[in-house]
N, C-alpha and C. Protein backbone atom coordinates (compact mmCIF):
# COMPACT_ATOMS: atom_id res chain seq x y z
N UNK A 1 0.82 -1.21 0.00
CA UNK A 1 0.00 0.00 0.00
C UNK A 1 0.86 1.26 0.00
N UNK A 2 1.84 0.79 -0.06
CA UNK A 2 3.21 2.33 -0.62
C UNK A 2 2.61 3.05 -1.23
N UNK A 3 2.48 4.59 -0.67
CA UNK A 3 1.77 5.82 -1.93
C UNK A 3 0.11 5.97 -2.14
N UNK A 4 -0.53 4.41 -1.41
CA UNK A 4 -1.94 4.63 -1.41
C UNK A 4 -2.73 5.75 -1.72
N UNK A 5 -4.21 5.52 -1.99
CA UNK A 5 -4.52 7.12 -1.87
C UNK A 5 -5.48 6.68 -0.85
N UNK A 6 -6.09 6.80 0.60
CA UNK A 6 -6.82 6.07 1.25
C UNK A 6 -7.51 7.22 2.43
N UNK A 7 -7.69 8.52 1.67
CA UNK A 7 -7.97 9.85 2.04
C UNK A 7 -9.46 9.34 2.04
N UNK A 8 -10.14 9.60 3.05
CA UNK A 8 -11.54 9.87 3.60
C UNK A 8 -12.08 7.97 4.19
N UNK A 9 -10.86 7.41 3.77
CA UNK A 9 -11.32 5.57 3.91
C UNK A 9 -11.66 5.37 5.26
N UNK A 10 -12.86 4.63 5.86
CA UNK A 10 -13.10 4.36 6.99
C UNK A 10 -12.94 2.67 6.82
N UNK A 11 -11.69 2.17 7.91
CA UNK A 11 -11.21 1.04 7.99
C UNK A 11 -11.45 0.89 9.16
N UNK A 12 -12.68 0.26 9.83
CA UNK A 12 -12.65 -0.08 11.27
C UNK A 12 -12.73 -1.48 11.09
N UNK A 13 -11.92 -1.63 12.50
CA UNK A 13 -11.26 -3.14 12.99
C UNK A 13 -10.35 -3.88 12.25
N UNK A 14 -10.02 -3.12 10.80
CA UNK A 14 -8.94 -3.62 9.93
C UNK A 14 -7.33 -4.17 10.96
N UNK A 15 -7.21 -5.53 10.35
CA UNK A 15 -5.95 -5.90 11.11
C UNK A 15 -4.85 -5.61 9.90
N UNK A 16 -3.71 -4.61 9.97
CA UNK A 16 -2.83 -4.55 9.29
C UNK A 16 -1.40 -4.36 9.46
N UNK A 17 -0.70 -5.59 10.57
CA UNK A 17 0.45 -5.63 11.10
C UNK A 17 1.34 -6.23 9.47
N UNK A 18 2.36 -5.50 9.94
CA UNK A 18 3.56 -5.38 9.22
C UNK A 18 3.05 -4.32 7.91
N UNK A 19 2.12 -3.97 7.63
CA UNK A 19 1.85 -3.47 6.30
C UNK A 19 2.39 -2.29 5.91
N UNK A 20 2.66 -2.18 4.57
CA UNK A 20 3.99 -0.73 4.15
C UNK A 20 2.53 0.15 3.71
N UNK A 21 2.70 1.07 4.53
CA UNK A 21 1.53 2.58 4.12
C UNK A 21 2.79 3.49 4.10
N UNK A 22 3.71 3.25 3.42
CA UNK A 22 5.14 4.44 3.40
C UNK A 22 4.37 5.45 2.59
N UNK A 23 4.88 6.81 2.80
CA UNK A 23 3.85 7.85 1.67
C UNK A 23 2.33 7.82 1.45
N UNK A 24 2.03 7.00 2.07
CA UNK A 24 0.28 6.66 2.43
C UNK A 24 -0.58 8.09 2.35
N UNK A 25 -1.34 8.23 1.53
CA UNK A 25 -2.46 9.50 2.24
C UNK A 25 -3.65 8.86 2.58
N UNK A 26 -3.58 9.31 4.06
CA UNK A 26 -4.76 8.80 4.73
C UNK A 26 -5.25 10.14 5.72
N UNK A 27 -5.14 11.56 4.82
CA UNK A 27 -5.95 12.02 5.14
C UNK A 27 -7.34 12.14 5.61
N UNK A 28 -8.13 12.49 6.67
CA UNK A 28 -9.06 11.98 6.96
C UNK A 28 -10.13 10.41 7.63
N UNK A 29 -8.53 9.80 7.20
CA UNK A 29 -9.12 8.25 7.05
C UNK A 29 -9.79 8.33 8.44
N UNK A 30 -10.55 7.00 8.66
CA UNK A 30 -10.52 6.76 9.94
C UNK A 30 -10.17 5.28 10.22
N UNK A 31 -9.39 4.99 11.00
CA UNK A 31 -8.95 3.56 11.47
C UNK A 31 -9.32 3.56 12.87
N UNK A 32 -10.42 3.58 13.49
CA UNK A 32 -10.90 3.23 14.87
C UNK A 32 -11.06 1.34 14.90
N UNK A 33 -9.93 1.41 16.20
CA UNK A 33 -9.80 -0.14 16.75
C UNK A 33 -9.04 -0.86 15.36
N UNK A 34 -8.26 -0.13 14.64
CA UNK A 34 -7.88 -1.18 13.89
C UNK A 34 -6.21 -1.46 14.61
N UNK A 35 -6.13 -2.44 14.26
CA UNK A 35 -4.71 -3.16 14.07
C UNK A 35 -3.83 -3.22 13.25
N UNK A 36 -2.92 -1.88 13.68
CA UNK A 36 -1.69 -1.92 12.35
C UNK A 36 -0.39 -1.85 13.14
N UNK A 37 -0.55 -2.79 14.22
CA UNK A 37 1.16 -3.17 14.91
C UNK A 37 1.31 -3.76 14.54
N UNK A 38 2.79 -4.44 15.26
CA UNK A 38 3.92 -5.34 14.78
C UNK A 38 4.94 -4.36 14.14
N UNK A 39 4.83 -4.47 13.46
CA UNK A 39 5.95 -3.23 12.39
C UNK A 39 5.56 -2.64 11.55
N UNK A 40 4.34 -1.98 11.39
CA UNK A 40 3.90 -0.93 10.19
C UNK A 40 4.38 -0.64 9.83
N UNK A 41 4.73 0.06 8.61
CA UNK A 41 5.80 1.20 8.65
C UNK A 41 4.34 2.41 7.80
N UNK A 42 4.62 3.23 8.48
CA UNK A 42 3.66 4.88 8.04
C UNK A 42 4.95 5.58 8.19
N UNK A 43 6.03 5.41 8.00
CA UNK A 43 6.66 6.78 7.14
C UNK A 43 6.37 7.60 6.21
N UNK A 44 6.59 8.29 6.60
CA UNK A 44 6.14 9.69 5.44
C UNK A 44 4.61 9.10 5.57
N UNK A 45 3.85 8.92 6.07
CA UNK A 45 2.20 9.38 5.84
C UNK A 45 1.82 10.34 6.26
N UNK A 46 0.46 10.45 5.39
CA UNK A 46 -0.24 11.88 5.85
C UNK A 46 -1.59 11.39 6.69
N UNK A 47 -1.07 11.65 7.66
CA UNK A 47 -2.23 10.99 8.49
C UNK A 47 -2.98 12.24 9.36
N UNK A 48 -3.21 13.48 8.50
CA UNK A 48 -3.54 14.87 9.53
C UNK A 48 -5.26 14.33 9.24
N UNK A 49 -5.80 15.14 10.25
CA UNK A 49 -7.01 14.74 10.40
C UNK A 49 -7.91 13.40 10.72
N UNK A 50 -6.87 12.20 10.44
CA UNK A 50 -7.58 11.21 10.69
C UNK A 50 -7.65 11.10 11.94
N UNK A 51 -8.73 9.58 12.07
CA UNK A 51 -9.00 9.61 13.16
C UNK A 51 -8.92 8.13 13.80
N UNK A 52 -7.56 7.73 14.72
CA UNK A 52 -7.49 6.27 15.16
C UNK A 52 -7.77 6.33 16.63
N UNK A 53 -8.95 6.36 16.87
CA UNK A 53 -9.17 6.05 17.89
C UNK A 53 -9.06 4.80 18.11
N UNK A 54 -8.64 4.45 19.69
CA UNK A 54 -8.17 2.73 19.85
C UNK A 54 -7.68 1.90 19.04
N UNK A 55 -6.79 2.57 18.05
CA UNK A 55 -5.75 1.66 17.29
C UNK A 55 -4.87 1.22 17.77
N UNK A 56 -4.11 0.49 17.29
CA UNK A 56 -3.70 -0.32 18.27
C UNK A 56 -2.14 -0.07 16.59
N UNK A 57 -0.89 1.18 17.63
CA UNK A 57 0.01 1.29 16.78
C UNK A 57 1.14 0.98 17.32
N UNK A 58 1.40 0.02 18.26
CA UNK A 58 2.29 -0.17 18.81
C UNK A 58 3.74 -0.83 17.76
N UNK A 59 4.60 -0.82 18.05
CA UNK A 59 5.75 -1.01 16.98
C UNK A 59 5.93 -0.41 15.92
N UNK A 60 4.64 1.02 15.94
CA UNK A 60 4.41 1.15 14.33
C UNK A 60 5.92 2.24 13.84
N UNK A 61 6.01 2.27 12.68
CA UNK A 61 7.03 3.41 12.49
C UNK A 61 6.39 4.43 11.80
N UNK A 62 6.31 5.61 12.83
CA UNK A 62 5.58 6.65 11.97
C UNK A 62 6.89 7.96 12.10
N UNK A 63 7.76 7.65 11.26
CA UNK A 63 8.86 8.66 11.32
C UNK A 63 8.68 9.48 9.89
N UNK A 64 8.74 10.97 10.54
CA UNK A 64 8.37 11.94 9.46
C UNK A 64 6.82 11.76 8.80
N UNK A 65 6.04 11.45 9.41
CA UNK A 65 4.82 11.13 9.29
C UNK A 65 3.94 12.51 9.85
N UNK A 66 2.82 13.02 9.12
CA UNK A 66 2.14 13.65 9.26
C UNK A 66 0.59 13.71 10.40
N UNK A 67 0.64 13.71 11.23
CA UNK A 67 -0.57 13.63 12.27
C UNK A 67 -0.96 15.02 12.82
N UNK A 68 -1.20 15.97 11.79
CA UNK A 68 -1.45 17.16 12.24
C UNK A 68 -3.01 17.17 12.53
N UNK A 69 -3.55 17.16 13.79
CA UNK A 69 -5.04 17.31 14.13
C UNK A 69 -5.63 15.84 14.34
N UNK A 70 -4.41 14.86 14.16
CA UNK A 70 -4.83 13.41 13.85
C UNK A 70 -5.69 13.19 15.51
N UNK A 71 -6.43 12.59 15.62
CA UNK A 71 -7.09 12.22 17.29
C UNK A 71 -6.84 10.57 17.28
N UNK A 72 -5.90 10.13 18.54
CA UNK A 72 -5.46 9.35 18.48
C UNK A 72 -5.54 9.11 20.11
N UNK A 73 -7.06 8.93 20.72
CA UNK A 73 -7.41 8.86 21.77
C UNK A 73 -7.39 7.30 22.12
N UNK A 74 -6.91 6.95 23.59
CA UNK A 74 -7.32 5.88 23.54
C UNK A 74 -6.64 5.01 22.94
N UNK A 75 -5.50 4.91 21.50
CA UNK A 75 -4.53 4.37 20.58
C UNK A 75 -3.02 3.72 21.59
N UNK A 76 -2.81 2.77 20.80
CA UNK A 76 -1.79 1.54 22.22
C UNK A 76 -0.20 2.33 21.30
N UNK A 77 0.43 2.76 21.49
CA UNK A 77 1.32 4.16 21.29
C UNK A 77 2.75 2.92 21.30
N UNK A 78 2.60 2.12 22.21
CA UNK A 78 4.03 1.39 22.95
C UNK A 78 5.10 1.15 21.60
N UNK A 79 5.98 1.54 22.09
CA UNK A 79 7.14 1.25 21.06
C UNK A 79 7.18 1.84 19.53
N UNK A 80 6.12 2.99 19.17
CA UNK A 80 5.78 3.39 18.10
C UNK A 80 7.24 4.56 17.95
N UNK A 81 7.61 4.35 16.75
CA UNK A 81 8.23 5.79 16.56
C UNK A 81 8.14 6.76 15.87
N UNK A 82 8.21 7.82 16.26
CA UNK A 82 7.53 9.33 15.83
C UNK A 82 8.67 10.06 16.01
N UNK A 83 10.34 9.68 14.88
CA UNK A 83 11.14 10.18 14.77
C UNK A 83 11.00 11.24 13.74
N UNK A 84 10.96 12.76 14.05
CA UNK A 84 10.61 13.62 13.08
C UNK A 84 8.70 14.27 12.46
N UNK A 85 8.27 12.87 13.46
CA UNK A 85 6.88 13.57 13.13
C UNK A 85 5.92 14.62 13.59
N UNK A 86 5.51 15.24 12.84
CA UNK A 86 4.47 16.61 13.05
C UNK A 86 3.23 16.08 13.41
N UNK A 87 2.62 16.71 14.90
CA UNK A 87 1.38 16.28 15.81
C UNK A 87 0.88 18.19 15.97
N UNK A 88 0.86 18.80 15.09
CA UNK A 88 0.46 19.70 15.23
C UNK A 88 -1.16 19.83 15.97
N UNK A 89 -1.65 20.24 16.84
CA UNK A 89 -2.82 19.86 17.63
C UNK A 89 -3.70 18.63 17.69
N UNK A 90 -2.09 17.54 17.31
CA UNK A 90 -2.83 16.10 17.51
C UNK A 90 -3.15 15.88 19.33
N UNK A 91 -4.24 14.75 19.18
CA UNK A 91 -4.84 14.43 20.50
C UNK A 91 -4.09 12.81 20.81
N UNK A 92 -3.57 12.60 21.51
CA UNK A 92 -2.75 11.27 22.08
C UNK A 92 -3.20 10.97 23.32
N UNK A 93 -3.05 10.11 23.86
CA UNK A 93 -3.03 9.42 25.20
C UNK A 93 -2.18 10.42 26.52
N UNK A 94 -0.65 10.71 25.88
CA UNK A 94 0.26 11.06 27.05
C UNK A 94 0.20 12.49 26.49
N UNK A 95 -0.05 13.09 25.01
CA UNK A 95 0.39 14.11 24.79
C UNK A 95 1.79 14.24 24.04
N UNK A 96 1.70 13.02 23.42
CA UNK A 96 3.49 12.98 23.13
C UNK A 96 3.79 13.17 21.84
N UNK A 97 2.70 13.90 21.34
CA UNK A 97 2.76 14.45 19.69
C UNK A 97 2.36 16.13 19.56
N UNK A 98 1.62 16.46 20.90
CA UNK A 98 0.87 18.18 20.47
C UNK A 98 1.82 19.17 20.18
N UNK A 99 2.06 19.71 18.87
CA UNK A 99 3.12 20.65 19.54
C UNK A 99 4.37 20.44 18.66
N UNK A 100 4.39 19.33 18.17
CA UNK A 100 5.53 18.89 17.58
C UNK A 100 6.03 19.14 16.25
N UNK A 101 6.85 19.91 15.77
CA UNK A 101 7.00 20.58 14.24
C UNK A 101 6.20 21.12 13.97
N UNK A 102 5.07 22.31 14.82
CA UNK A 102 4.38 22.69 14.33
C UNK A 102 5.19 24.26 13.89
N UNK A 103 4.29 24.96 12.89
CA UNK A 103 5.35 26.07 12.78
C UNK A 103 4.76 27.55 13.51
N UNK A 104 5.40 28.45 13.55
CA UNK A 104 5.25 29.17 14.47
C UNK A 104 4.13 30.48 14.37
């Protein structure tokens, strides 16, 4: 799914461990309760606006990944990495995206 276009897609309960969404636009999407641990990789996605509630992104790699406004309440975070990514008034569990590369 490298490059997808998956802007406005509502994927609930989708299980998608290990799956490549590299460059993914999933603007808007919504993935509530889905399953995309193990090793995702969402590099470089555009994941602003969507909405994963109780996803479950643990292991995921979301480096340089886009989650600007993304609401990610409730979402299993453990071991995810968010090296370089923008959470511009994203909503998280701990807060460990608000704020982040946003510009000034």
């Amino acid at each position: 799914l490298t490059r997808a276009n998956l802007s406005d897609a509502v994927l609930t309960s989708v299980d998608l461990p290990f799956a490549n969404l590299s460059f993914a636009n999933l603007t808007r999407a919504t993935l509530s309760a889905s399953a995309a641990g193990g090793i995702a990789n969402l590099t470089r996605a555009n994941l602003s606006d969507a909405v994963l509630t109780s996803a479950n992104l643990s292991f995921a790699n979301l480096t340089f990944a886009n989650l600007t406004r993304a609401v990610l309440t409730s979402a299993n975070l453990r071991s995810a990495v968010f090296t370089n990514a923008t959470g511009c008034s994203t909503v998280t569990p701990t807060g460990i995206l608000n704020g982040r590369r946003c510009a000034n």
